[in-house]
N, C-alpha and C. Protein backbone atom coordinates (compact mmCIF):
# COMPACT_ATOMS: atom_id res chain seq x y z
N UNK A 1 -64.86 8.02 18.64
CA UNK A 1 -65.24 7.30 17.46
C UNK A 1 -66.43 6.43 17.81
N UNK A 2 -67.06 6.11 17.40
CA UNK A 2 -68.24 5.12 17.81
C UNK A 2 -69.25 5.81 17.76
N UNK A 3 -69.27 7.33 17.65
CA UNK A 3 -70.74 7.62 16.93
C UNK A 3 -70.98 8.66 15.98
N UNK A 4 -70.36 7.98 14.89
CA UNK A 4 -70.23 8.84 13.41
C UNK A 4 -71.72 8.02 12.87
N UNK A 5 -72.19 9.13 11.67
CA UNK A 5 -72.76 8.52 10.87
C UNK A 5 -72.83 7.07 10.46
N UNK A 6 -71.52 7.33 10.12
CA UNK A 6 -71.10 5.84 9.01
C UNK A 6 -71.45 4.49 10.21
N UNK A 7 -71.28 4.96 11.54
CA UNK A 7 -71.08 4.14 12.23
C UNK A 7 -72.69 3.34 12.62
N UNK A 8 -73.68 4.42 12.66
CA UNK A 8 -75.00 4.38 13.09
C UNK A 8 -76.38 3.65 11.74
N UNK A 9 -75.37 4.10 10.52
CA UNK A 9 -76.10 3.59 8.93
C UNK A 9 -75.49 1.80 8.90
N UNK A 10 -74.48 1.51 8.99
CA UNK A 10 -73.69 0.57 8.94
C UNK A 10 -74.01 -0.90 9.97
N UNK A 11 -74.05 -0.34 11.34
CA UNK A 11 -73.92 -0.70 12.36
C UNK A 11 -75.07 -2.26 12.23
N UNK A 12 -76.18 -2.64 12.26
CA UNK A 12 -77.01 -3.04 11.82
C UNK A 12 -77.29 -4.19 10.71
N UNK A 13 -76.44 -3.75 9.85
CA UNK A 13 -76.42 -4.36 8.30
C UNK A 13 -76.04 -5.89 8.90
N UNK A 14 -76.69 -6.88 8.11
CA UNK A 14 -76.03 -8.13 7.55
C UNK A 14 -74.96 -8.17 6.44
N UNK A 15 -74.24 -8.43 6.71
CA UNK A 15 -73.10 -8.49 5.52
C UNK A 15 -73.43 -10.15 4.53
N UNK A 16 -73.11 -9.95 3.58
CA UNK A 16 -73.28 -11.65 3.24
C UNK A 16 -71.96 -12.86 3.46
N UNK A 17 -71.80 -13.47 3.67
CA UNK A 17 -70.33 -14.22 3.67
C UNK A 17 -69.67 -14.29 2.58
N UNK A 18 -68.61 -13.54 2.42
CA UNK A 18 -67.46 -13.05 1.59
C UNK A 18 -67.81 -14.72 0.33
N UNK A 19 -67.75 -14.62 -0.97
CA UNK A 19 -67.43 -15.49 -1.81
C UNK A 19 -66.79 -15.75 -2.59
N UNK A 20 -66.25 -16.76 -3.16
CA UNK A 20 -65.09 -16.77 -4.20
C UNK A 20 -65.67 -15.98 -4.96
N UNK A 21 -64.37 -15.21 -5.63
CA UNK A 21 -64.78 -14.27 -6.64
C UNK A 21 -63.92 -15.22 -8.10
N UNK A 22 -64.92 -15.89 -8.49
CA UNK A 22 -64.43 -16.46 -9.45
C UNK A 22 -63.65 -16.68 -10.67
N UNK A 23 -63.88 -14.98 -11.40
CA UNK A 23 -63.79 -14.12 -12.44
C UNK A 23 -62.23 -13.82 -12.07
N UNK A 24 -61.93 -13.28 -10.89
CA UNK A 24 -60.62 -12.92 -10.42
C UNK A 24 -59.75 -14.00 -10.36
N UNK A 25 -60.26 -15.53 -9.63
CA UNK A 25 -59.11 -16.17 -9.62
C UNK A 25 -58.72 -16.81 -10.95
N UNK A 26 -60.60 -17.17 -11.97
CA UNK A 26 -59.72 -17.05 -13.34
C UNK A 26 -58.65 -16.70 -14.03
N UNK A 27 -58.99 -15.09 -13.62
CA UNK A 27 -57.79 -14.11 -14.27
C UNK A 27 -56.25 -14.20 -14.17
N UNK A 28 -56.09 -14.25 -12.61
CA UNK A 28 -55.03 -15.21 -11.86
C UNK A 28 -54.74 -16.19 -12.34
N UNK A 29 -55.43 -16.90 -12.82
CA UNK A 29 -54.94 -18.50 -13.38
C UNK A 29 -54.42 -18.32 -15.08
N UNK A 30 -55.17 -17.46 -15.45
CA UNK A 30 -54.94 -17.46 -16.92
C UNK A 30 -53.09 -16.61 -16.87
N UNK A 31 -53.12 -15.50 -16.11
CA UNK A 31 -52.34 -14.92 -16.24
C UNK A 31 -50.72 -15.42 -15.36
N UNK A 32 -51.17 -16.56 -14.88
CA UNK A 32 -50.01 -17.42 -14.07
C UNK A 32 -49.62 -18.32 -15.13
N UNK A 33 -50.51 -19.03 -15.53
CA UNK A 33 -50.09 -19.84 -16.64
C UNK A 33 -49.45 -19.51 -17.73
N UNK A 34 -49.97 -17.83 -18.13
CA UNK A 34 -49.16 -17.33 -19.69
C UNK A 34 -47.95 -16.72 -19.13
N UNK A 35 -47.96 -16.43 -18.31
CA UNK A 35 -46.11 -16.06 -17.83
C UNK A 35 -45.38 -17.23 -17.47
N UNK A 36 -45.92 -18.65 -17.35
CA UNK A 36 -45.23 -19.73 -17.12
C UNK A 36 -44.60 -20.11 -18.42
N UNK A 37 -45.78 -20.31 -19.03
CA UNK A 37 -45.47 -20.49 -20.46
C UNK A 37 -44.68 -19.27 -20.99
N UNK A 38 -44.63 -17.98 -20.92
CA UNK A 38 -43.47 -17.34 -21.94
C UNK A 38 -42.16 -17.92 -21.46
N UNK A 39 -42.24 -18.20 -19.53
CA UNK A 39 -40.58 -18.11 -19.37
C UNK A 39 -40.04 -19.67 -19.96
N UNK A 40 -41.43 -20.68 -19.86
CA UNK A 40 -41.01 -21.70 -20.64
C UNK A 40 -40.25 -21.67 -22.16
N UNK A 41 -41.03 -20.93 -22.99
CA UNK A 41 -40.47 -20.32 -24.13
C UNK A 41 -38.83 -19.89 -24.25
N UNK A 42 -39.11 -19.23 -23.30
CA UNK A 42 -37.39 -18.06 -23.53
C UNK A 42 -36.38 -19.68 -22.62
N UNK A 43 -36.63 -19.93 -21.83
CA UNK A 43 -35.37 -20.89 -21.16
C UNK A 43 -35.43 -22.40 -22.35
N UNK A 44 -36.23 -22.52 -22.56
CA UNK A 44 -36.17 -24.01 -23.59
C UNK A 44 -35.16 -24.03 -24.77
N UNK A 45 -35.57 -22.70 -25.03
CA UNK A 45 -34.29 -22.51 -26.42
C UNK A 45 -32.77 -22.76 -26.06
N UNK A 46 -32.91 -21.69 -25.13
CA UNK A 46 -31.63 -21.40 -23.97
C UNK A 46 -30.44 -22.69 -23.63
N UNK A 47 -31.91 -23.12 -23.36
CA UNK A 47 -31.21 -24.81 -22.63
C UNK A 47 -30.55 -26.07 -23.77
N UNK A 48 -31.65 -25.88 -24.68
CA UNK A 48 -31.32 -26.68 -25.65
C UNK A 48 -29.98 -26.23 -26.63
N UNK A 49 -29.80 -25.27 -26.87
CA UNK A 49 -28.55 -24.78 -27.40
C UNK A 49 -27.42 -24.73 -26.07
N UNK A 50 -27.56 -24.49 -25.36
CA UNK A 50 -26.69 -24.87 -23.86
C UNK A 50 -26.06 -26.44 -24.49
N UNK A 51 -26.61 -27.38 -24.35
CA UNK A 51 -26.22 -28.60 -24.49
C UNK A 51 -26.37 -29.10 -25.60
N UNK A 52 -25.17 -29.63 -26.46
CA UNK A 52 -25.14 -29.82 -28.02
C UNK A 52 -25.70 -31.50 -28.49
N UNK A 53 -26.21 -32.34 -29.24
CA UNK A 53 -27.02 -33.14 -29.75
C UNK A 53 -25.88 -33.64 -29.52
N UNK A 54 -26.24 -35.03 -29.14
CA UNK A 54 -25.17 -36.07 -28.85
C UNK A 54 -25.18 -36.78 -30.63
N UNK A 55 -23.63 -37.10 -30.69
CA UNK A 55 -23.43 -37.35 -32.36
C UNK A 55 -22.88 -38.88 -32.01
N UNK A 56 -23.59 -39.81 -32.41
CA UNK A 56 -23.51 -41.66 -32.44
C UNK A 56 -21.82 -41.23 -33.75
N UNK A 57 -21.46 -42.22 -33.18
CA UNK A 57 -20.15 -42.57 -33.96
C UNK A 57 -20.85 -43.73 -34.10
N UNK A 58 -20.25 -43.90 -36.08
CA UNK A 58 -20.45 -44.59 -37.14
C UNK A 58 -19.94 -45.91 -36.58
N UNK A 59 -20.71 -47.24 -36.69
CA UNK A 59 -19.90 -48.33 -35.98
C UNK A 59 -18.67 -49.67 -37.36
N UNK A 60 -19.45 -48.50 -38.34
CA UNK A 60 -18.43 -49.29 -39.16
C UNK A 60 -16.72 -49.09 -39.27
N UNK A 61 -16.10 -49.98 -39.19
CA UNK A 61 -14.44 -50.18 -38.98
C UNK A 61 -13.93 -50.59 -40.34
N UNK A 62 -14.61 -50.27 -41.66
CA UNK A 62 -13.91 -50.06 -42.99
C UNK A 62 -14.88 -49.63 -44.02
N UNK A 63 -14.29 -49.21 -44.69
CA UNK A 63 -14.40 -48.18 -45.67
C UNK A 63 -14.21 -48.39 -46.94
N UNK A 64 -15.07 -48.20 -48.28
CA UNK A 64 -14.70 -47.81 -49.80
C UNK A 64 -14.15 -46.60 -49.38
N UNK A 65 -13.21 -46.53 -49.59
CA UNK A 65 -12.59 -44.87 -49.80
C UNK A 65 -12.35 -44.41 -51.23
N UNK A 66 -11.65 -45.41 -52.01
CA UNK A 66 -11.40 -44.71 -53.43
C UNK A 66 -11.43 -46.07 -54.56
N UNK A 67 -11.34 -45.89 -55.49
CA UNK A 67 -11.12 -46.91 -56.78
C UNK A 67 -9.66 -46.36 -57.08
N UNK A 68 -9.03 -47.62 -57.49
CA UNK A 68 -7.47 -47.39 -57.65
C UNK A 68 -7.21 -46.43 -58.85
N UNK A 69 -8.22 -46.63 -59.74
CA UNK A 69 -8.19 -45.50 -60.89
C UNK A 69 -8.46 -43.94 -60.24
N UNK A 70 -8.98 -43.97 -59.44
CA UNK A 70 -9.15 -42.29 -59.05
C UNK A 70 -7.84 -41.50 -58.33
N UNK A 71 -7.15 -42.14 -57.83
CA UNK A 71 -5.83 -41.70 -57.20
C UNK A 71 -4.75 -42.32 -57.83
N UNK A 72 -4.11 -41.05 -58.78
CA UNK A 72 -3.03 -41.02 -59.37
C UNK A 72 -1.93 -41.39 -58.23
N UNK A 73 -0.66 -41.61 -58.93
CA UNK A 73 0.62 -41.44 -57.70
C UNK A 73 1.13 -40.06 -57.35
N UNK A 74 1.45 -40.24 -56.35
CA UNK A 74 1.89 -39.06 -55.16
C UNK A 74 0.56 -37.66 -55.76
N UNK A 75 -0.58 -38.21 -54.96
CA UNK A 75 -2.00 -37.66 -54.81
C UNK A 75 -2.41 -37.83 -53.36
N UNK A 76 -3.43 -37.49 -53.26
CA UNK A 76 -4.08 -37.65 -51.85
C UNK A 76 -5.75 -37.35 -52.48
N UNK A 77 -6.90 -38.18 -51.24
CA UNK A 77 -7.92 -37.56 -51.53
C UNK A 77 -8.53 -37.97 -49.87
N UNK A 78 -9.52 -37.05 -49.73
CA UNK A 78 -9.98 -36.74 -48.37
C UNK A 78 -11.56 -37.77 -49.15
N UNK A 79 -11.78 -38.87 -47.71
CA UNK A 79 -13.14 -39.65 -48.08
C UNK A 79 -13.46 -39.60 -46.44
N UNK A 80 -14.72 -40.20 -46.33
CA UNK A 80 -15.59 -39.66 -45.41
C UNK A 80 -15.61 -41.33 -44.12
N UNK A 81 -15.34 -41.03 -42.93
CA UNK A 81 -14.86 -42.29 -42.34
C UNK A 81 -16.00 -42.33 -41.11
N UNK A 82 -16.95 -42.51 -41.05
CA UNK A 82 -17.97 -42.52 -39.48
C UNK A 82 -18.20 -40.95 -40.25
N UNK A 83 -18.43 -40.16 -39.10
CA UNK A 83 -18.73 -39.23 -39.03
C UNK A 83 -17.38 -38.01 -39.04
N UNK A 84 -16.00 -38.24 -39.55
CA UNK A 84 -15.07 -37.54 -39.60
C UNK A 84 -14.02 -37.75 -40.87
N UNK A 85 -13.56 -36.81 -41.38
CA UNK A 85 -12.98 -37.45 -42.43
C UNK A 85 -11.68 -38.35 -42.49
N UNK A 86 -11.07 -38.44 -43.41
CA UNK A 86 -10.20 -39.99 -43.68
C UNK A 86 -9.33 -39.06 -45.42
N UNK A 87 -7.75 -39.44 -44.83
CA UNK A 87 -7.33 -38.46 -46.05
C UNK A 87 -6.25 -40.04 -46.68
N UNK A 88 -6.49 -40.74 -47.73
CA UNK A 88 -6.00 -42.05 -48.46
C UNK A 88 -4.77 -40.75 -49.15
N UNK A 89 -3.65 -41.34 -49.30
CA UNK A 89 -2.28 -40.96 -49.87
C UNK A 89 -2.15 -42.26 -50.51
N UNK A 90 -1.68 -41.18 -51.86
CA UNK A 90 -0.87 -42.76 -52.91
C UNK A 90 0.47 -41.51 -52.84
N UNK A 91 1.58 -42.10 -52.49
CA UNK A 91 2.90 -41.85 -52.50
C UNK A 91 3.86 -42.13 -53.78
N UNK A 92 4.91 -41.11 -53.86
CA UNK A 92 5.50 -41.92 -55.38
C UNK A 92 6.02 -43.35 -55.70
N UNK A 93 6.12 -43.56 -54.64
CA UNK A 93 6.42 -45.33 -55.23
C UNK A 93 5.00 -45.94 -55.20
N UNK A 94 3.77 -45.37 -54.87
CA UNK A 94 2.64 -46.06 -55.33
C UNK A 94 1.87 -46.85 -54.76
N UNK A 95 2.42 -46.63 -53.04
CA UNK A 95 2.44 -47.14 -52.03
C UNK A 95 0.60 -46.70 -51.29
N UNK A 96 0.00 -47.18 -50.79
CA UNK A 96 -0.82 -46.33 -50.19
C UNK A 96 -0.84 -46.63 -48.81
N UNK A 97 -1.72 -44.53 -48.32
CA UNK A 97 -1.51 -45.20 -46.62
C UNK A 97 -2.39 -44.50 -46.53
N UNK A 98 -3.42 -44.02 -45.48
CA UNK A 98 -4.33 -43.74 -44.58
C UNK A 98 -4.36 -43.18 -43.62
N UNK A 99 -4.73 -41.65 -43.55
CA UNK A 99 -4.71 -41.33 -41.57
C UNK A 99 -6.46 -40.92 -41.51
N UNK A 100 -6.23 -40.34 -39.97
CA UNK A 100 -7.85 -39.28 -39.78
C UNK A 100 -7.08 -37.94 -40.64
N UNK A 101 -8.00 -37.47 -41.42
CA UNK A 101 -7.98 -35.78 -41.96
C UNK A 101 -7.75 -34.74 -41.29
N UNK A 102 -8.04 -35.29 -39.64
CA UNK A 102 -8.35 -34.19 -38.52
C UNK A 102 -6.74 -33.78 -37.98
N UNK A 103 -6.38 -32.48 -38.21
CA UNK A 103 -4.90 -32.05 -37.50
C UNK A 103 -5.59 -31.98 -36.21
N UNK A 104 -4.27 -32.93 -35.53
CA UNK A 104 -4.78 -32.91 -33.80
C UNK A 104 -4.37 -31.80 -33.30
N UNK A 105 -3.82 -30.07 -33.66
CA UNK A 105 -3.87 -29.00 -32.96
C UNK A 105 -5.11 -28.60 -33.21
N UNK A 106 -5.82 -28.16 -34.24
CA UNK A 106 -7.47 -27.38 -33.99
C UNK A 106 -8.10 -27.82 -34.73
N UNK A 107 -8.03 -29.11 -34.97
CA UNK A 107 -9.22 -30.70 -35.60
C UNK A 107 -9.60 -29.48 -37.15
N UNK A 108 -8.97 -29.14 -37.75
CA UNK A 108 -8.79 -28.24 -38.93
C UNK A 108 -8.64 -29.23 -40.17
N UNK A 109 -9.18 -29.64 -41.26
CA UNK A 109 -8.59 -30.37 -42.54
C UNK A 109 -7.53 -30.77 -43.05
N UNK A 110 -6.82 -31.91 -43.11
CA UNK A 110 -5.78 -31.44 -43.34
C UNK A 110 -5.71 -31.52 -45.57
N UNK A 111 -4.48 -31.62 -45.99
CA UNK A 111 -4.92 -32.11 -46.81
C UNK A 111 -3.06 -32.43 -48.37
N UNK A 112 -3.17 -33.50 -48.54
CA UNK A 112 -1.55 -33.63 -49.00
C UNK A 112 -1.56 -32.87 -50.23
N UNK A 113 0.29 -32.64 -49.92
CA UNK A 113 0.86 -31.95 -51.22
C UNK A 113 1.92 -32.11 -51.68
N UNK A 114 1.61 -32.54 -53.14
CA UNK A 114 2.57 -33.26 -53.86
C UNK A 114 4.02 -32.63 -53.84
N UNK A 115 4.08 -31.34 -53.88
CA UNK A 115 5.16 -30.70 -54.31
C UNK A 115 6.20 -30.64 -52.83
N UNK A 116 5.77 -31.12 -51.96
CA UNK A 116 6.88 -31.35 -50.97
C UNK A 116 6.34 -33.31 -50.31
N UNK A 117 5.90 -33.61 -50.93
CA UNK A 117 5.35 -35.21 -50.08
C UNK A 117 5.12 -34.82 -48.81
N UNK A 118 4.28 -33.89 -48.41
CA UNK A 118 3.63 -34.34 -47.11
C UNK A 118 2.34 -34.23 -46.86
N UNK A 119 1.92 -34.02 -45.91
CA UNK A 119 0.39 -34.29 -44.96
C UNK A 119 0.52 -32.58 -44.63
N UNK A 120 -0.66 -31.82 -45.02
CA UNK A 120 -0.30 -30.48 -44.58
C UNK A 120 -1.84 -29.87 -43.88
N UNK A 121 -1.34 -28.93 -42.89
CA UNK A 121 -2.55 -28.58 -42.27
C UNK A 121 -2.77 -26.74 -42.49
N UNK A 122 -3.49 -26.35 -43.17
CA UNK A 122 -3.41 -24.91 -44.04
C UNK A 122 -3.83 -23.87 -42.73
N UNK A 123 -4.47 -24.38 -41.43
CA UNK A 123 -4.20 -23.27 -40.47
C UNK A 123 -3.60 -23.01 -39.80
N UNK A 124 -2.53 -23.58 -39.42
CA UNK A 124 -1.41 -22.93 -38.88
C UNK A 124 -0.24 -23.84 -39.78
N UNK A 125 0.17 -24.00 -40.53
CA UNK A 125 0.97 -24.56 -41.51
C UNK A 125 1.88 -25.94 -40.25
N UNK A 126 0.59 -26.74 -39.88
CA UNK A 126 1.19 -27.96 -39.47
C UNK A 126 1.89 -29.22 -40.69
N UNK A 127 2.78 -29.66 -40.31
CA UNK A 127 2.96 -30.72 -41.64
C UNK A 127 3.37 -32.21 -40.62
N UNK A 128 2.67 -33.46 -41.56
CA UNK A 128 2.82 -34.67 -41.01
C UNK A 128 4.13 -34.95 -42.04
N UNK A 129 4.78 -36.12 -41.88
CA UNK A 129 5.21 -37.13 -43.10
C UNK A 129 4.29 -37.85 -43.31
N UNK A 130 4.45 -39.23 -43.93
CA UNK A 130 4.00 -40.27 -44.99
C UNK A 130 3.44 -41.40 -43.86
N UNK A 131 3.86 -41.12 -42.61
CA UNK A 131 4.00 -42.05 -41.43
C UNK A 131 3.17 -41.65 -40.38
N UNK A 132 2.28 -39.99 -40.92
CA UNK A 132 1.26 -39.30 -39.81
C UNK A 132 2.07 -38.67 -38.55
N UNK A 133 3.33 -38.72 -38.77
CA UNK A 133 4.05 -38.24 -37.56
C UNK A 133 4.23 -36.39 -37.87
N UNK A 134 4.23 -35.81 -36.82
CA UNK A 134 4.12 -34.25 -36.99
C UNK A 134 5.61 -34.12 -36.94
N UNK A 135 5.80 -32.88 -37.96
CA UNK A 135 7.19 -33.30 -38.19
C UNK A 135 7.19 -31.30 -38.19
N UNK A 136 6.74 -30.26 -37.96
CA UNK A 136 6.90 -29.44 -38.02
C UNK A 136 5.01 -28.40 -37.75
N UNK A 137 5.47 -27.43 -37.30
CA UNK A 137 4.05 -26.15 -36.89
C UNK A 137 3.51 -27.03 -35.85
N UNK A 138 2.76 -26.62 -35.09
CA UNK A 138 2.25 -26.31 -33.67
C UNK A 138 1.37 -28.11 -33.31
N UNK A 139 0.90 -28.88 -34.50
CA UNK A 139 -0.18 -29.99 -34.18
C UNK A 139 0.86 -31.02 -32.95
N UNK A 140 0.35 -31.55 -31.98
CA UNK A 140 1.16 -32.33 -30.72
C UNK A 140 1.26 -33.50 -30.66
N UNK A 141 0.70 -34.12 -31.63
CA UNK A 141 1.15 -35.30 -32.13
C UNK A 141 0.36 -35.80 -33.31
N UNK A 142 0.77 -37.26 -34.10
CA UNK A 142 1.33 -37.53 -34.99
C UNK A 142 -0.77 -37.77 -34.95
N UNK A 143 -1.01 -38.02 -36.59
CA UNK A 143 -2.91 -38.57 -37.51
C UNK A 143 -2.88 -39.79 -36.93
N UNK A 144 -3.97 -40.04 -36.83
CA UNK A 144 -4.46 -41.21 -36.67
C UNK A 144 -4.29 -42.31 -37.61
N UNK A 145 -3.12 -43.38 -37.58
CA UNK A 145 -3.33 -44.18 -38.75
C UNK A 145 -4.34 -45.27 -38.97
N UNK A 146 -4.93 -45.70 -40.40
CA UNK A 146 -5.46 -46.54 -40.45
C UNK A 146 -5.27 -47.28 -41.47
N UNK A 147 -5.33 -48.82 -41.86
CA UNK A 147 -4.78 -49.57 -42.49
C UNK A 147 -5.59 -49.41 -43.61
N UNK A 148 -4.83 -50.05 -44.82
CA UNK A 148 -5.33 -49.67 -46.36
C UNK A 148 -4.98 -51.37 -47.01
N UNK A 149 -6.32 -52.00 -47.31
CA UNK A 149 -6.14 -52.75 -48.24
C UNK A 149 -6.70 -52.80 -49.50
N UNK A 150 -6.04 -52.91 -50.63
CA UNK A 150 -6.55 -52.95 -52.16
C UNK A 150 -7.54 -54.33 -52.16
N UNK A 151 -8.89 -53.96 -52.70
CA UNK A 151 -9.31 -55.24 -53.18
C UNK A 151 -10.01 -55.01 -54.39
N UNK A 152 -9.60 -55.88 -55.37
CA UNK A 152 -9.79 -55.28 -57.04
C UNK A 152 -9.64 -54.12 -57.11
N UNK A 153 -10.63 -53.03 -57.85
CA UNK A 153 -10.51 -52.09 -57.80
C UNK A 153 -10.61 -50.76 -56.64
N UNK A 154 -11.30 -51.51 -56.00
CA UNK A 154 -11.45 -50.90 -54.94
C UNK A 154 -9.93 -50.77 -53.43
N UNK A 155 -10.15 -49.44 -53.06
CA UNK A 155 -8.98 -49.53 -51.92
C UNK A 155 -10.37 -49.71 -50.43
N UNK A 156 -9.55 -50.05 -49.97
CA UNK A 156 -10.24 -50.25 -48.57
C UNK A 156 -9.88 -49.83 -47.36
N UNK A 157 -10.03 -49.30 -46.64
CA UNK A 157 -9.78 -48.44 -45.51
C UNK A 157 -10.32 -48.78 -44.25
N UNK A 158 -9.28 -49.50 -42.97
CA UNK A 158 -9.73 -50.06 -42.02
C UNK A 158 -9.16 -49.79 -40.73
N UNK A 159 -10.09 -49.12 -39.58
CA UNK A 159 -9.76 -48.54 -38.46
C UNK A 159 -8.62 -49.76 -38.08
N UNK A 160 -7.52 -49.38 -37.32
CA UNK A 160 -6.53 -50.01 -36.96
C UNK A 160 -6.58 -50.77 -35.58
């Protein structure tokens, strides 16, 4: 080897000193950056649905829940307490009482019924009494009570 053509045309030459090839590392740069950015794209969504929005609980500790005219006796009506609902019972003696709405087996609605006096939960047929205590179906313990005071017309509803 050492005396080919290529070797004898070649041999001689000045080469110039190799230079950034500018155009290329552009290209490189453009094309590093837009694949950064898609995978940015696809994982951001990802992530953000990964981890759910933190929800501030309401700092108020009472409530308008109803006007005494809107709840007949042995009625119920579901009103809105922070950020969860609140189910006010007027009982047949006319009595009123207050729990959370939420059945503590699968935080499901609950919602009263006259035709047996209780607290009833329609997905798996949980039932409270008058007292929030679970008295039958799968929920593991008793609503959350909360105190009920009448003022004029208004009832009032106050974390316990």
């Amino acid at each position: 080897m050492g005396n080919t053509a290529w070797d004898k045309t070649t041999k001689n030459r000045d080469y110039p000193a190799p230079q950034p090839n500018s155009r290329r590392r552009f290209l490189d740069y453009l094309l590093g950056t837009s694949a950064l950015a898609t995978l940015g794209a696809i994982i951001y969504p990802i992530f953000r649905f990964m981890s759910p929005p933190q929800v501030i609980e309401s700092a108020e500790n009472s409530v308008v829940a109803a006007k005494l005219s809107e709840i007949p006796v042995n009625s119920g009506k579901i009103f809105k307490f922070g950020n969860k609902p609140g189910i006010l019972v007027r009982s047949a003696t006319g009595d009123f009482k207050a729990f959370s709405a939420v059945c503590t087996h699968l935080e499901c609605i609950v919602q009263y019924r006259a035709d047996t006096k209780q607290i009833w939960c329609a997905c798996h047929n949980g039932q409270y009494n008058l007292s929030g205590k679970n008295i039958g179906g799968p929920p593991p313990r008793p609503l959350e009570e909360f105190q009920v005071n009448p003022r004029g017309d208004d009832v009032v509803v106050t974390r316990s």
